[in-house]
PDB file of N, CA and C in Angstrom:
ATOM      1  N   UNK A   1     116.950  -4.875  84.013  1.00  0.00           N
ATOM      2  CA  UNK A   1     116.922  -4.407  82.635  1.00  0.00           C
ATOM      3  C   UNK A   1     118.339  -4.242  82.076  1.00  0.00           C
ATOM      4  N   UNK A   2     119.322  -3.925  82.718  1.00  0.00           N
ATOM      5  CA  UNK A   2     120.588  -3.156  82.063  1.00  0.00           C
ATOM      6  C   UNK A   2     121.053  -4.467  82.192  1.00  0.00           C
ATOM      7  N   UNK A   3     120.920  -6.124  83.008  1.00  0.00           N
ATOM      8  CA  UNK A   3     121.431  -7.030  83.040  1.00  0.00           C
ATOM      9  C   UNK A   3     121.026  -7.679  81.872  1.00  0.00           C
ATOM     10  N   UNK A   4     119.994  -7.351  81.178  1.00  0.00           N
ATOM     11  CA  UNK A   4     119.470  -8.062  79.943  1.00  0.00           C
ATOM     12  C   UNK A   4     120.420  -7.351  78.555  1.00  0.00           C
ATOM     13  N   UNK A   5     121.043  -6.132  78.990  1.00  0.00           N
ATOM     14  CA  UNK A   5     121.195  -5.581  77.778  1.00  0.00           C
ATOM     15  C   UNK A   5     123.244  -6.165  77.925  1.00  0.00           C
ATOM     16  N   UNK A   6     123.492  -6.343  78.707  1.00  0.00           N
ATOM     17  CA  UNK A   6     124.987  -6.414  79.403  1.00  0.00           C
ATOM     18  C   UNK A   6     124.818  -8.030  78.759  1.00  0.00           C
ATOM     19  N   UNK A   7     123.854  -8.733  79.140  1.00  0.00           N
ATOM     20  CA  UNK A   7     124.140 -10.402  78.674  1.00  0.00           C
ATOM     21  C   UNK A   7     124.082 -10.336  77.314  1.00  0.00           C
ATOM     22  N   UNK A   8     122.976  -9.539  76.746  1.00  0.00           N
ATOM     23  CA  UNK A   8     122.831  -9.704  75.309  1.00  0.00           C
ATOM     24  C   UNK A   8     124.418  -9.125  74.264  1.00  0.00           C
ATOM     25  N   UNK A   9     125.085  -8.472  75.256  1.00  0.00           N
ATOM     26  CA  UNK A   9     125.992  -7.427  74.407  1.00  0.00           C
ATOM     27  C   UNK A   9     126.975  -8.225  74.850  1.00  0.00           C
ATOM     28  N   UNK A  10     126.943  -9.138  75.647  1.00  0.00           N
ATOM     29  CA  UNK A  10     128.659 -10.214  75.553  1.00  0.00           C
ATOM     30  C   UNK A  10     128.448 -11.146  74.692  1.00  0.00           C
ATOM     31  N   UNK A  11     126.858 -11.684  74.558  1.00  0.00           N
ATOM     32  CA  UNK A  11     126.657 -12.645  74.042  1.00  0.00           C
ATOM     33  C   UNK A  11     127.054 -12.465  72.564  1.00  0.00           C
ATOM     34  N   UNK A  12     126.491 -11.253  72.156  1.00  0.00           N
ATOM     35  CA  UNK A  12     126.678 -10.706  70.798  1.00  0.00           C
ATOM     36  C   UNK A  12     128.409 -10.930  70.467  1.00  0.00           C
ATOM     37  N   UNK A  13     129.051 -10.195  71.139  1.00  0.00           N
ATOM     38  CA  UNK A  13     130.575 -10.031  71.393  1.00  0.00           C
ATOM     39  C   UNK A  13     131.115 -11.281  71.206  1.00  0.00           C
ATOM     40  N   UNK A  14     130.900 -12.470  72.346  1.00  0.00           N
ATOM     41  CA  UNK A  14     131.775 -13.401  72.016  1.00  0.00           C
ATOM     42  C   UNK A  14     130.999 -14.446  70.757  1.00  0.00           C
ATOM     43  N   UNK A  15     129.974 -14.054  69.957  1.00  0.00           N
ATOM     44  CA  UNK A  15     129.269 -14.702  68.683  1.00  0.00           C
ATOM     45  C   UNK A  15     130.312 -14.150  67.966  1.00  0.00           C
ATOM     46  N   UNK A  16     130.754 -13.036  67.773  1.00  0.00           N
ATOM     47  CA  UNK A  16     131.321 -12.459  66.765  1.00  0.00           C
ATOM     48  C   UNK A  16     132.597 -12.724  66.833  1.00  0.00           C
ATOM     49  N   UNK A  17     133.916 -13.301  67.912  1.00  0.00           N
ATOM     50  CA  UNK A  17     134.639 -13.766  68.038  1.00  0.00           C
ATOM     51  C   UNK A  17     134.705 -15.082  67.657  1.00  0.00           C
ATOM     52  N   UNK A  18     133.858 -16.000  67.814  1.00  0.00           N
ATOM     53  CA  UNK A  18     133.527 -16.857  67.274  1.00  0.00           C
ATOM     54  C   UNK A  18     133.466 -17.478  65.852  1.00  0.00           C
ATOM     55  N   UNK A  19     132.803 -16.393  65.169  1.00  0.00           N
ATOM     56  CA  UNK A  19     132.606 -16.265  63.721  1.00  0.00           C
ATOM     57  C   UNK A  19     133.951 -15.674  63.650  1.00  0.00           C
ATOM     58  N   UNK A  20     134.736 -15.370  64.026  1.00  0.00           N
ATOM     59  CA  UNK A  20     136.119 -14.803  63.316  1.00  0.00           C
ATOM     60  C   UNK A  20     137.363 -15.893  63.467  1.00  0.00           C
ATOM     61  N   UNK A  21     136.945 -16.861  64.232  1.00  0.00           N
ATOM     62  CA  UNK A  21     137.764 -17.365  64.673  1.00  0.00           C
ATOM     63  C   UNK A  21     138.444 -18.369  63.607  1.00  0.00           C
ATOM     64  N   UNK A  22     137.827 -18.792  62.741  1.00  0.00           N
ATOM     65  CA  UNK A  22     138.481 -19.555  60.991  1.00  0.00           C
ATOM     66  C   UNK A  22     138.688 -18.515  60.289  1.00  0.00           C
ATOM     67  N   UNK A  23     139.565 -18.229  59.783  1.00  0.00           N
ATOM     68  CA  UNK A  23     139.719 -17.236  58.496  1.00  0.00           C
ATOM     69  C   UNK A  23     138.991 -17.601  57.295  1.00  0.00           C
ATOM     70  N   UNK A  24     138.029 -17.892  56.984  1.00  0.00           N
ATOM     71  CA  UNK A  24     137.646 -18.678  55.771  1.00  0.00           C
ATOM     72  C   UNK A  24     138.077 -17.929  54.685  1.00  0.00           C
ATOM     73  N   UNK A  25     138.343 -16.074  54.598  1.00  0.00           N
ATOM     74  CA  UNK A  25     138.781 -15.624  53.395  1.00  0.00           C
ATOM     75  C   UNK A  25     140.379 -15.821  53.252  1.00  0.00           C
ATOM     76  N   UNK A  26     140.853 -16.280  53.879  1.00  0.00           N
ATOM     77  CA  UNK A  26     142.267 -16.645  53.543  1.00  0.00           C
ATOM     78  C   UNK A  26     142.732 -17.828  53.260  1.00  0.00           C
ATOM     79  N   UNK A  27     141.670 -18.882  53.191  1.00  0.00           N
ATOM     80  CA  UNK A  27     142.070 -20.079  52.810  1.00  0.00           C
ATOM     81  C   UNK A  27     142.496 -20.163  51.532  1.00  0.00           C
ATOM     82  N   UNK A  28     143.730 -20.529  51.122  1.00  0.00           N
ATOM     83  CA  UNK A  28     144.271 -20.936  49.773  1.00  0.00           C
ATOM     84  C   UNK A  28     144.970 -19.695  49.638  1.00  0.00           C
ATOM     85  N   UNK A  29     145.109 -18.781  50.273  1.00  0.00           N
ATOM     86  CA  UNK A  29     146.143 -17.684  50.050  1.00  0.00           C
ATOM     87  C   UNK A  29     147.300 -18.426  50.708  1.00  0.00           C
ATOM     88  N   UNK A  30     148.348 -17.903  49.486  1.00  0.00           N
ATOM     89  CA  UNK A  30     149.575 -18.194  50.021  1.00  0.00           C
ATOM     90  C   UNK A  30     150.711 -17.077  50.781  1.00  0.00           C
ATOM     91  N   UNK A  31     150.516 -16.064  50.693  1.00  0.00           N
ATOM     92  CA  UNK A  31     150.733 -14.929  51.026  1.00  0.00           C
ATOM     93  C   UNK A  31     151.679 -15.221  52.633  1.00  0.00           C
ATOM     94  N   UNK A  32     152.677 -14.423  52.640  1.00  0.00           N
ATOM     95  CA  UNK A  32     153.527 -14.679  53.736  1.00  0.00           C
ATOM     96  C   UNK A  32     154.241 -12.838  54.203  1.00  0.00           C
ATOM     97  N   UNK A  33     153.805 -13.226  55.504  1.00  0.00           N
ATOM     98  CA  UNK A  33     154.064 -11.670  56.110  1.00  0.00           C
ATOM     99  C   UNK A  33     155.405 -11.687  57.029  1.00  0.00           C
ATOM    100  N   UNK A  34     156.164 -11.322  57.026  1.00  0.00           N
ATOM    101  CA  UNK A  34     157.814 -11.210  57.821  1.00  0.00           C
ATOM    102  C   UNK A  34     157.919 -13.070  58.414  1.00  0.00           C
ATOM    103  N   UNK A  35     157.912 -13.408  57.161  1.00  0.00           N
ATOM    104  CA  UNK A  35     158.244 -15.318  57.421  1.00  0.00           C
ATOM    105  C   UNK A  35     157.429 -16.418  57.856  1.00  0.00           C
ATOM    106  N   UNK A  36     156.105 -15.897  57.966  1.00  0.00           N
ATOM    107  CA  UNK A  36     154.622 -16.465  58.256  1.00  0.00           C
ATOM    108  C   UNK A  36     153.722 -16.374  57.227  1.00  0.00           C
ATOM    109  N   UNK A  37     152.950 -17.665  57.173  1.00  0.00           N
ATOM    110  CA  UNK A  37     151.628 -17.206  56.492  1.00  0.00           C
ATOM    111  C   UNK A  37     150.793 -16.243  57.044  1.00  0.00           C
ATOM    112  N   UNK A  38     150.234 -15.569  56.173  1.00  0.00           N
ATOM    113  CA  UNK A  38     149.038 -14.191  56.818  1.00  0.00           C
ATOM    114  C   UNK A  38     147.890 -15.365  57.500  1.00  0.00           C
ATOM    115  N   UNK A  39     147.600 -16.402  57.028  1.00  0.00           N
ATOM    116  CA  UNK A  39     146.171 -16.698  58.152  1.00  0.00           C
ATOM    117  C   UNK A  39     146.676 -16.844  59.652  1.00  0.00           C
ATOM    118  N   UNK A  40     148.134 -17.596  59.515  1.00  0.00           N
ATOM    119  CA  UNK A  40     148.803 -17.559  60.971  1.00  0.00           C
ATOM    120  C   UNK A  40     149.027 -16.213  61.925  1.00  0.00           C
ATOM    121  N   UNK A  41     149.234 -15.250  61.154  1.00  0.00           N
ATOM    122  CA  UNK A  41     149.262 -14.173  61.956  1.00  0.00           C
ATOM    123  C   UNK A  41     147.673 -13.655  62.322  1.00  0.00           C
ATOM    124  N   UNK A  42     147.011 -14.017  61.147  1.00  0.00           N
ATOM    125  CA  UNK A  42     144.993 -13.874  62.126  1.00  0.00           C
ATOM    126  C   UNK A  42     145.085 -14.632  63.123  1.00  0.00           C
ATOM    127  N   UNK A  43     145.160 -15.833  63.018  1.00  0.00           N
ATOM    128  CA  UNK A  43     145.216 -16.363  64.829  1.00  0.00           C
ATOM    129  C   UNK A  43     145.930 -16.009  65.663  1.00  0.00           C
ATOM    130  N   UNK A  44     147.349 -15.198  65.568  1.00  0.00           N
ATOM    131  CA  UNK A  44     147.624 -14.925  66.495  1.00  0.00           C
ATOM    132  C   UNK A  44     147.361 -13.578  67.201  1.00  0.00           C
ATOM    133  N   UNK A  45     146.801 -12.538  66.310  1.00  0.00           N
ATOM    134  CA  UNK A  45     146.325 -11.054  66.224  1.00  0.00           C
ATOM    135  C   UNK A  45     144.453 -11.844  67.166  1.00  0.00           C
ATOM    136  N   UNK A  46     144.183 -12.908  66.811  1.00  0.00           N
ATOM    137  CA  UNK A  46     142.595 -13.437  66.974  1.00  0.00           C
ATOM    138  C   UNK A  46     142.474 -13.729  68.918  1.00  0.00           C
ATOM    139  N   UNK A  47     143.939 -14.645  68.715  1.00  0.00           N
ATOM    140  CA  UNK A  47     144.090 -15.102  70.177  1.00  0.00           C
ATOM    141  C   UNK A  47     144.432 -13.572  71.386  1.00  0.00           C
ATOM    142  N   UNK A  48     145.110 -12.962  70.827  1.00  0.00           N
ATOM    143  CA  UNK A  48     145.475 -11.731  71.558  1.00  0.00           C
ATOM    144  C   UNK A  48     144.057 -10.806  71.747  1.00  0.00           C
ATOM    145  N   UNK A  49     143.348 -10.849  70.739  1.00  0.00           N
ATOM    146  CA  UNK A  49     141.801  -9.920  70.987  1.00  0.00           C
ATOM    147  C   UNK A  49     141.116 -10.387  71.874  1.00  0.00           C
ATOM    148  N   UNK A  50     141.364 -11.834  71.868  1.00  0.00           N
ATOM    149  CA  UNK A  50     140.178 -12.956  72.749  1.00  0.00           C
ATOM    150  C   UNK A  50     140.524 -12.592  73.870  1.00  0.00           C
ATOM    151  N   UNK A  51     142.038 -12.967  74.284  1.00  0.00           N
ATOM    152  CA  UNK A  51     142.381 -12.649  75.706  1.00  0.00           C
ATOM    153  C   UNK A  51     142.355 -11.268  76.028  1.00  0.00           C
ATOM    154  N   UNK A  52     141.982 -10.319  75.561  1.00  0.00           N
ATOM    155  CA  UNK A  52     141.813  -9.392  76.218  1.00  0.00           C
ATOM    156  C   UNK A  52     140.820  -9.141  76.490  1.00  0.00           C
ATOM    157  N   UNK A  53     139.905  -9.485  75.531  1.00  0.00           N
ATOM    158  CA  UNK A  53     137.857  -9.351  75.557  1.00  0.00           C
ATOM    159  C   UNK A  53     137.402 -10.165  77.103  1.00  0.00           C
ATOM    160  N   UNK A  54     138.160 -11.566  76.883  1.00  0.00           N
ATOM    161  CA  UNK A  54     137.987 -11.993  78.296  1.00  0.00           C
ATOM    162  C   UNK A  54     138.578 -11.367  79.329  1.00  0.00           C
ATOM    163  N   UNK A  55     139.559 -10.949  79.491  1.00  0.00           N
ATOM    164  CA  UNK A  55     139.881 -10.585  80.717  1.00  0.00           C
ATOM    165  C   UNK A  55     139.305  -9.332  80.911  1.00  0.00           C
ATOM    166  N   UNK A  56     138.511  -8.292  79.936  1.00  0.00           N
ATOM    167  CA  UNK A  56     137.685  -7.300  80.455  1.00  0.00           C
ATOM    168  C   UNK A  56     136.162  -8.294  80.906  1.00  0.00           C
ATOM    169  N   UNK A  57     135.982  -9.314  80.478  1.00  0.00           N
ATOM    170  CA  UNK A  57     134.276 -10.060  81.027  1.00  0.00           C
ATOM    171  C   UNK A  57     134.671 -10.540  82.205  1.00  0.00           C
ATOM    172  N   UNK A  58     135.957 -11.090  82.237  1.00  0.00           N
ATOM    173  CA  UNK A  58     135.893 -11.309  83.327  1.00  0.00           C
ATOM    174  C   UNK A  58     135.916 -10.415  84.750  1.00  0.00           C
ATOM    175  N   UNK A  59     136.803  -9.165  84.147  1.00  0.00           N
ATOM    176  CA  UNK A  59     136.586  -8.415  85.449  1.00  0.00           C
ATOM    177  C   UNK A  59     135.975  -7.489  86.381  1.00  0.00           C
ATOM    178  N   UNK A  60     134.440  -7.717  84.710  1.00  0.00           N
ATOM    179  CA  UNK A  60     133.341  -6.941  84.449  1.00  0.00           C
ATOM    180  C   UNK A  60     132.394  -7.353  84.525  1.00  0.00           C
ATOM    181  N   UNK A  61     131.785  -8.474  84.183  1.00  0.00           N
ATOM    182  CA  UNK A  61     131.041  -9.332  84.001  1.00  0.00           C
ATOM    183  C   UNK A  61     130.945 -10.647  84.619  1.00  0.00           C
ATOM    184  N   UNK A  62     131.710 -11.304  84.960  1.00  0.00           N
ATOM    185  CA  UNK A  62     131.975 -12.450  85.224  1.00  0.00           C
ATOM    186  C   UNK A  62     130.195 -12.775  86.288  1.00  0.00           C
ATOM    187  N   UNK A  63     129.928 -13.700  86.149  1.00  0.00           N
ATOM    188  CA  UNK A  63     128.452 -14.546  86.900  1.00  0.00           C
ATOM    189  C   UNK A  63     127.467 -13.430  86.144  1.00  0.00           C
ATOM    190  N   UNK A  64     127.617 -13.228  85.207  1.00  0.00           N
ATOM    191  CA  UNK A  64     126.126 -12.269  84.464  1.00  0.00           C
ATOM    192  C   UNK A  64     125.330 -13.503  84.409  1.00  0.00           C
ATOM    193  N   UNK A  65     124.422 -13.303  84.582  1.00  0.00           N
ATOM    194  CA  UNK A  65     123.060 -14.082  84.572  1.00  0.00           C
ATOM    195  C   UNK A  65     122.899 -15.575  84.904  1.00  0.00           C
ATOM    196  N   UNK A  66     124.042 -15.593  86.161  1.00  0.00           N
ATOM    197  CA  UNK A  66     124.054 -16.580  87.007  1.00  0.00           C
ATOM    198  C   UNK A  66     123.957 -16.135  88.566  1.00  0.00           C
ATOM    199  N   UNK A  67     124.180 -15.236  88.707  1.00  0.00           N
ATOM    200  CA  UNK A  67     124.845 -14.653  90.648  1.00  0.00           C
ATOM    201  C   UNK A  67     123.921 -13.341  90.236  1.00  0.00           C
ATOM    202  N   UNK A  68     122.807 -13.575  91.357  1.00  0.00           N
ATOM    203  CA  UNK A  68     122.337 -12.737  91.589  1.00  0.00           C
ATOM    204  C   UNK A  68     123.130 -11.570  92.060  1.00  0.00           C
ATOM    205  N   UNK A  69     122.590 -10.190  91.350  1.00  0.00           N
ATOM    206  CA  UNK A  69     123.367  -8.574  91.615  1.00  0.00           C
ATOM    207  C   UNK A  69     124.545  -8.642  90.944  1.00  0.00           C
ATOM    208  N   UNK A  70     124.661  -9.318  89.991  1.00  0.00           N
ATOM    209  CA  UNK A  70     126.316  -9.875  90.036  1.00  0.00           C
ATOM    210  C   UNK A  70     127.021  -8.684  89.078  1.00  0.00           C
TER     211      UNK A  70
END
């Protein structure tokens, strides 16, 4: 049971990383933050969330609903 709720709640998690992963509200902004465009700094604020989300699945999760007990 708690393995159904653990798959459903990464699954959810990395959907929503997913969906964040284009800025679509910043397209056509020209806007520039300390010598960057602002959508460039979402990917790089985007890439830094990712790698950390993974490296907690991974050291938490990793074989969910592949490896039995896992």
């Amino acid at each position: 049971m708690m393995d159904d709720f653990a798959r459903i709640g990464w699954t959810v998690v990395f959907a929503a990383l997913i969906a964040l992963t284009i800025p679509w509200f910043l397209w056509g902004d020209g806007q520039v933050a300390y010598g960057l465009p602002v959508w460039l700094w979402w990917h790089v604020g985007w890439m830094a969330l990712v790698a950390l989300v993974f490296s907690v699945f991974a050291n938490r999760a990793w074989g969910l609903g592949i490896e039995e007990g896992a």
